[in-house]
N, C-alpha and C. Protein backbone atom coordinates (compact mmCIF):
# COMPACT_ATOMS: atom_id res chain seq x y z
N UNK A 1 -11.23 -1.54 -27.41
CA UNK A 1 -11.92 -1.48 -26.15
C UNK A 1 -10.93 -1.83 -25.05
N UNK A 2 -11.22 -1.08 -24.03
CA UNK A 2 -10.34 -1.42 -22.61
C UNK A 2 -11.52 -1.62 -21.64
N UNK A 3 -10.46 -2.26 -20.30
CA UNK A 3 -11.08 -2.50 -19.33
C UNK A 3 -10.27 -2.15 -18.18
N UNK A 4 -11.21 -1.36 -17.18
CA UNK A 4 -10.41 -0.57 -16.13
C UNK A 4 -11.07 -1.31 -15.09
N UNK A 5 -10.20 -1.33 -14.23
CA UNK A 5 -10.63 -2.14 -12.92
C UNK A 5 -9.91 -1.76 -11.29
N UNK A 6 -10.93 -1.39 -10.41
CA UNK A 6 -9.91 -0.59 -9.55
C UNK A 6 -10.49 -1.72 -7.91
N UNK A 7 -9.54 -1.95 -6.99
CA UNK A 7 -9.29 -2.87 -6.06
C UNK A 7 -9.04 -1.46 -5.06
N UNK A 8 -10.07 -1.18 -4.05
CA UNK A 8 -9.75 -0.68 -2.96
C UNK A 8 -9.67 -1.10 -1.92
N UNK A 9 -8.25 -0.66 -1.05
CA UNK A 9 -8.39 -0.87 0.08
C UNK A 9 -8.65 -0.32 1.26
N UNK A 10 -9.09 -1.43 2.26
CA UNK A 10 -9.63 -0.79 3.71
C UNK A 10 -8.15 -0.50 4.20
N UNK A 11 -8.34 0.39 5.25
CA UNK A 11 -6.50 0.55 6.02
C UNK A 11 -5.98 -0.20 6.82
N UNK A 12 -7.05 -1.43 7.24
CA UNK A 12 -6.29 -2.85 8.05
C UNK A 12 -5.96 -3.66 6.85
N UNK A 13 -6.40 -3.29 5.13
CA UNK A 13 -5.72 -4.38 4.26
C UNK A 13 -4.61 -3.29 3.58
N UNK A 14 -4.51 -2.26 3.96
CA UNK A 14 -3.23 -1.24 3.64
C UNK A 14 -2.18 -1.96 4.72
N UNK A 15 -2.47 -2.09 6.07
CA UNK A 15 -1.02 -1.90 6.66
C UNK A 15 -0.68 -3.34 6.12
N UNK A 16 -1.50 -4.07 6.24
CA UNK A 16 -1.22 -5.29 6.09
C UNK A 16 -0.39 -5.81 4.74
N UNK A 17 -0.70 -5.02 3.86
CA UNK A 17 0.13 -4.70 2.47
C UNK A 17 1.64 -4.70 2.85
N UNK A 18 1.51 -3.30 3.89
CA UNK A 18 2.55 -2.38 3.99
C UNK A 18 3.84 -3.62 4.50
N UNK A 19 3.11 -3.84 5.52
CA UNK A 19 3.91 -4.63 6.68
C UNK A 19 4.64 -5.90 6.35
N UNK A 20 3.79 -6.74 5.10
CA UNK A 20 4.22 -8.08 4.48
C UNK A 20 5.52 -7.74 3.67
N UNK A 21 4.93 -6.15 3.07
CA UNK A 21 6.10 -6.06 1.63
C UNK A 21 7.72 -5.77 1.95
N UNK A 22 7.29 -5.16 3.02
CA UNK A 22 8.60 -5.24 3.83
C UNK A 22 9.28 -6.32 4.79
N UNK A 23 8.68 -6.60 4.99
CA UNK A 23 9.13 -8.22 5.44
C UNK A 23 9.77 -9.16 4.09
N UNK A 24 9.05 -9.02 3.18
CA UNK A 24 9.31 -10.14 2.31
C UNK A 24 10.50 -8.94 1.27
N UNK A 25 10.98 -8.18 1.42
CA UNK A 25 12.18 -6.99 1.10
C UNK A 25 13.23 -7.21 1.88
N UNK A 26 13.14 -7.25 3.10
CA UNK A 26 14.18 -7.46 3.59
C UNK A 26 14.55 -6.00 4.86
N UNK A 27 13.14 -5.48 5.08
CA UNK A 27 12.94 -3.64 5.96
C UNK A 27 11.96 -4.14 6.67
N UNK A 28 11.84 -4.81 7.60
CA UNK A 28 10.83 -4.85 8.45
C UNK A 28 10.69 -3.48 9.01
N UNK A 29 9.44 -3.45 9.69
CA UNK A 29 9.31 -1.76 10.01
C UNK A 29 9.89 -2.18 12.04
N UNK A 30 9.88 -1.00 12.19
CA UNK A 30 10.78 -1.10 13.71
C UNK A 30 9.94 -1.12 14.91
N UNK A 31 10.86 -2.13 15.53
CA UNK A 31 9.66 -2.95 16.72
C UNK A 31 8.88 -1.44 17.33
N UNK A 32 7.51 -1.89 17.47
CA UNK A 32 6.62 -1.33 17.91
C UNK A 32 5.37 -1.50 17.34
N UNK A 33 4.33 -0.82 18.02
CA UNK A 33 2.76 -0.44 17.61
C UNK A 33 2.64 0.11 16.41
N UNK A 34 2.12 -0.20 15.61
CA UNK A 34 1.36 0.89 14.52
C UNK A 34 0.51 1.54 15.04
N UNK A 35 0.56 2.75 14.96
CA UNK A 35 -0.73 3.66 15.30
C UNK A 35 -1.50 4.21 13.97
N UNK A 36 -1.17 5.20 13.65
CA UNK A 36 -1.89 5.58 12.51
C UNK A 36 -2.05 5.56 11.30
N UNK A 37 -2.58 5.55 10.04
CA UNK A 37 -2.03 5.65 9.00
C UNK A 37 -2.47 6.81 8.32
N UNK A 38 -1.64 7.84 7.71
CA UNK A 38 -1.65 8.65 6.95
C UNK A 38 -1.94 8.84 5.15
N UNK A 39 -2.52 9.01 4.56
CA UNK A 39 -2.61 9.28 2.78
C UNK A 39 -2.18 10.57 2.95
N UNK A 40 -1.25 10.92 2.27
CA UNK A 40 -0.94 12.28 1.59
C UNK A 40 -1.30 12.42 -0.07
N UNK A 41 -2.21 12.69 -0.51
CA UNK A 41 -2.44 13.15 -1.81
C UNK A 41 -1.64 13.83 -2.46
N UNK A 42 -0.44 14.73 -2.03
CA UNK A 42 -0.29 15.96 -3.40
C UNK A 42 1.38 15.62 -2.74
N UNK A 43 2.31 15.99 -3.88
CA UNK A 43 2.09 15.85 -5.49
C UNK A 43 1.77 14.87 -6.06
N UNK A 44 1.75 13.57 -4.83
CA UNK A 44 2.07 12.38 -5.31
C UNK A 44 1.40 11.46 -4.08
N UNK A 45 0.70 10.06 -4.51
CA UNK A 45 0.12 9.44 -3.31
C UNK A 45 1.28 8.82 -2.12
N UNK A 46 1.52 9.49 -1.09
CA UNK A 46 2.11 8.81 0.32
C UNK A 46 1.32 8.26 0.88
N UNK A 47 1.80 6.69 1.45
CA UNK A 47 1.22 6.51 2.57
C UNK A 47 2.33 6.29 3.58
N UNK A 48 1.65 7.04 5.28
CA UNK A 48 2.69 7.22 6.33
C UNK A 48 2.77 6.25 7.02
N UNK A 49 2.83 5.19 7.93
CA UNK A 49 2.85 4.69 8.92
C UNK A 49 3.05 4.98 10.11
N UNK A 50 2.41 5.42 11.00
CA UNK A 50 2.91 6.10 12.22
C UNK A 50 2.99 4.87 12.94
N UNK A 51 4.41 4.64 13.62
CA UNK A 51 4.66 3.15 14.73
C UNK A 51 5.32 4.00 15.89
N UNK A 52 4.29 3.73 17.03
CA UNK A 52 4.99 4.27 18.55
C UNK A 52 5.97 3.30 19.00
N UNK A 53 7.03 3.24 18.89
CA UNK A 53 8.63 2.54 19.04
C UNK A 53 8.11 1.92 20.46
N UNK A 54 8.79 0.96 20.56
CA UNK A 54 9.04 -0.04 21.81
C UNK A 54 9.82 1.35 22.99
N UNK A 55 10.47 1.71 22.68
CA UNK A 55 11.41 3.26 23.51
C UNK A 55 10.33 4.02 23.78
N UNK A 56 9.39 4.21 22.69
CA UNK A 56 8.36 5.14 23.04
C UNK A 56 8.42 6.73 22.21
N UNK A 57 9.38 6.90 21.73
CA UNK A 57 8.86 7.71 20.72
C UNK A 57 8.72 7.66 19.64
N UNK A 58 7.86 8.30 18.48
CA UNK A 58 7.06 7.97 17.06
C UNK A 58 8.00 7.70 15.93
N UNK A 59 7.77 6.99 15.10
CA UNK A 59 8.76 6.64 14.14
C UNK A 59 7.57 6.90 12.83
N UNK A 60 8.20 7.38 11.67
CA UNK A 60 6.95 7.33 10.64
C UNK A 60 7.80 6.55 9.41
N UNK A 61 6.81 6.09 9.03
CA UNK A 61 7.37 4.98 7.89
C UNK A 61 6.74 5.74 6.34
N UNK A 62 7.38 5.87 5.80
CA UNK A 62 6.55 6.49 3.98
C UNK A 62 6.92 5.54 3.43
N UNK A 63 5.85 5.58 2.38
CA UNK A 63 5.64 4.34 1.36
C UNK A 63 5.22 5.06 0.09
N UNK A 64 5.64 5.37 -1.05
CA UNK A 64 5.00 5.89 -2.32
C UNK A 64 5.40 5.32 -3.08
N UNK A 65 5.16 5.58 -4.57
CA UNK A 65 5.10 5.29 -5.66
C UNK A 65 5.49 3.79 -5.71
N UNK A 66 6.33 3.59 -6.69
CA UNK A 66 6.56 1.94 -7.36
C UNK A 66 6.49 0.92 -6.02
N UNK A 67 7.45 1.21 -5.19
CA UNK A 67 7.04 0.07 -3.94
C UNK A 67 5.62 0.21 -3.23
N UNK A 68 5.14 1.35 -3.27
CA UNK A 68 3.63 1.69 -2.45
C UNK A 68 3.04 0.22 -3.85
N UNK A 69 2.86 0.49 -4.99
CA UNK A 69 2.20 -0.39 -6.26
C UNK A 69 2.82 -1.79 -5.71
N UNK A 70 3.69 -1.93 -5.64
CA UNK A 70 4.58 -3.43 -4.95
C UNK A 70 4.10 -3.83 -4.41
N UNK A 71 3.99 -3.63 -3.29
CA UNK A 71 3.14 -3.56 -2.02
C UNK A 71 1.65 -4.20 -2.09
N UNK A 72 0.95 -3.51 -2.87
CA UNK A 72 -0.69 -3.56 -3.08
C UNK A 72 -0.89 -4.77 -3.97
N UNK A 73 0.24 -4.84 -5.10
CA UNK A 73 0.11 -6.15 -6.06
C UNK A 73 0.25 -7.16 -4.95
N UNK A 74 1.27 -7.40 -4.26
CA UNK A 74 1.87 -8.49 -3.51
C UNK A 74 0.48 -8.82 -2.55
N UNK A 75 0.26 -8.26 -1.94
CA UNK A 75 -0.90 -8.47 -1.11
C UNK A 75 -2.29 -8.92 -1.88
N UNK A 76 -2.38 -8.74 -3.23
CA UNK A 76 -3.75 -8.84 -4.12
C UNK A 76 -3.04 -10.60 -4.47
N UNK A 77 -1.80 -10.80 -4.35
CA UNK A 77 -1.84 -12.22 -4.90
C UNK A 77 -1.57 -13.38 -4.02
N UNK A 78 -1.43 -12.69 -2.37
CA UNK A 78 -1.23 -13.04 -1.76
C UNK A 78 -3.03 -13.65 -0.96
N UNK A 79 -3.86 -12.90 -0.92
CA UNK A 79 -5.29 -13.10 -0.94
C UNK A 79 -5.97 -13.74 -2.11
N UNK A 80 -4.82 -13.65 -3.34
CA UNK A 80 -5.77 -14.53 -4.73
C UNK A 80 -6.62 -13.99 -5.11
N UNK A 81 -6.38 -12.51 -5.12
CA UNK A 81 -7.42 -11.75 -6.11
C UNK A 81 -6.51 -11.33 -7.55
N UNK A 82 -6.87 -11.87 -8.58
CA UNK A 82 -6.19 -11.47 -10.20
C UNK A 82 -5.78 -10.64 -10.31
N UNK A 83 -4.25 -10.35 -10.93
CA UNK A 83 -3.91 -8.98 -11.05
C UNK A 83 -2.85 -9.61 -12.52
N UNK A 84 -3.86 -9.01 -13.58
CA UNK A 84 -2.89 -9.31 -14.72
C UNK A 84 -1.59 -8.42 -14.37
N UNK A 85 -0.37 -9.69 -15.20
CA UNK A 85 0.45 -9.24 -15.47
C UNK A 85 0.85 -8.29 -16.61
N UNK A 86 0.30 -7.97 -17.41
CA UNK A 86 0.54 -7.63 -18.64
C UNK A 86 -0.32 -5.95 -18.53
N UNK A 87 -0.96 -6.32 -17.55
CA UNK A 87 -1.82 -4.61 -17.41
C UNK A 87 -0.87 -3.99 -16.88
N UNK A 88 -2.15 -2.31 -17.41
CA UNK A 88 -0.98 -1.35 -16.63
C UNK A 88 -1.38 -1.15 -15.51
N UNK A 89 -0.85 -0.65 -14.67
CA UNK A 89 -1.37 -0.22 -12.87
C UNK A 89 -0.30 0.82 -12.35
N UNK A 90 -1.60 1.70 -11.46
CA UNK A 90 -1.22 2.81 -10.99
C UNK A 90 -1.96 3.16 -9.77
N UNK A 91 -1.58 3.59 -8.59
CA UNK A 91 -1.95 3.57 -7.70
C UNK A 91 -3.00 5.56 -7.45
N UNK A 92 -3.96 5.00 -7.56
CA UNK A 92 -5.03 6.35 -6.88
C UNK A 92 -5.69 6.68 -5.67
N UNK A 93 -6.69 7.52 -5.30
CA UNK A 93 -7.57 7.64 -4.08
C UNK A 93 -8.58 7.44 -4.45
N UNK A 94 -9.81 6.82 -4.36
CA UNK A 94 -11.06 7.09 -4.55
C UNK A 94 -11.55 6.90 -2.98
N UNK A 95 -12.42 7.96 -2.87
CA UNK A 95 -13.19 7.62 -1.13
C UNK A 95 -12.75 7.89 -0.35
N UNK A 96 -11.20 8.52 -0.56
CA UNK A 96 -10.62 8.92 1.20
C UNK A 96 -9.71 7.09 0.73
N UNK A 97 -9.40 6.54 0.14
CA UNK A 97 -9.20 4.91 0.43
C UNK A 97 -8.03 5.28 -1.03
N UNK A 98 -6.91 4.09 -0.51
CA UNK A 98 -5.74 3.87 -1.40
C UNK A 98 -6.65 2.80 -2.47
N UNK A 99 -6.78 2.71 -4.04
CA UNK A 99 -7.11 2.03 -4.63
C UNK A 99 -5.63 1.91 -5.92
N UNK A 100 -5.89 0.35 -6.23
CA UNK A 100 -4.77 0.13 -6.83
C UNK A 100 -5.56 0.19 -8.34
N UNK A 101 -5.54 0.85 -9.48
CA UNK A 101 -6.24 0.33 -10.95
C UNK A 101 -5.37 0.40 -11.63
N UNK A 102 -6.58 -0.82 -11.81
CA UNK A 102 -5.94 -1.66 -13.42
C UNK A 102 -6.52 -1.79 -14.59
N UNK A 103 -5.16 -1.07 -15.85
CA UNK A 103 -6.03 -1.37 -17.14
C UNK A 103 -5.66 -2.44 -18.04
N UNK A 104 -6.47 -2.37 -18.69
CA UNK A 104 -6.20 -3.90 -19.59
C UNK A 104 -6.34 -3.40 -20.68
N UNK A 105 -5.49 -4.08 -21.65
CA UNK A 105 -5.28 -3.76 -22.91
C UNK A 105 -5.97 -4.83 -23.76
């Protein structure tokens, strides 16, 4: 028997993901506004960051695969919500919404 378990997020607890994991990496994202955030579904889940630069023109930030998962763990343990270590995890869409699931062995 397994157990699947999936943690979605809203897109003020996406950037907020986004924004810590890079900070605590050592890439802060570049002075300015965040404006939008983007999901790209195909081939593979992106998420964009659109930041209107302090200069004033758009800068876009991508985030996928293993660090996009980085990202979402760091922030789940950073709020103190459980995220076995020993599971597997993979980052999906359900809802239009970035969800991080997890299986357990």
């Amino acid at each position: 028997m397994r157990e699947l378990r999936c943690i979605i997020f809203e897109e003020n607890e996406l950037i907020k993901a986004l924004i810590g994991y890079r900070r605590r990496t050592g890439k802060p994202l570049p002075p300015g506004q965040v404006g939008k955030l983007e999901i790209d579904k195909t081939p593979e889940i992106i998420v964009r960051l659109n930041i209107i630069a302090d200069h004033g023109g758009p800068i876009i930030v991508p985030t996928a695969g293993a660090e996009l998962a980085a990202a979402l763990i760091a922030y789940c343990i950073d709020v103190r919500v459980p995220v076995p270590a020993s599971s597997k995890k993979s980052i999906t869409i359900i809802d239009g919404h970035v969800a991080l699931k997890i299986m357990k062995q």
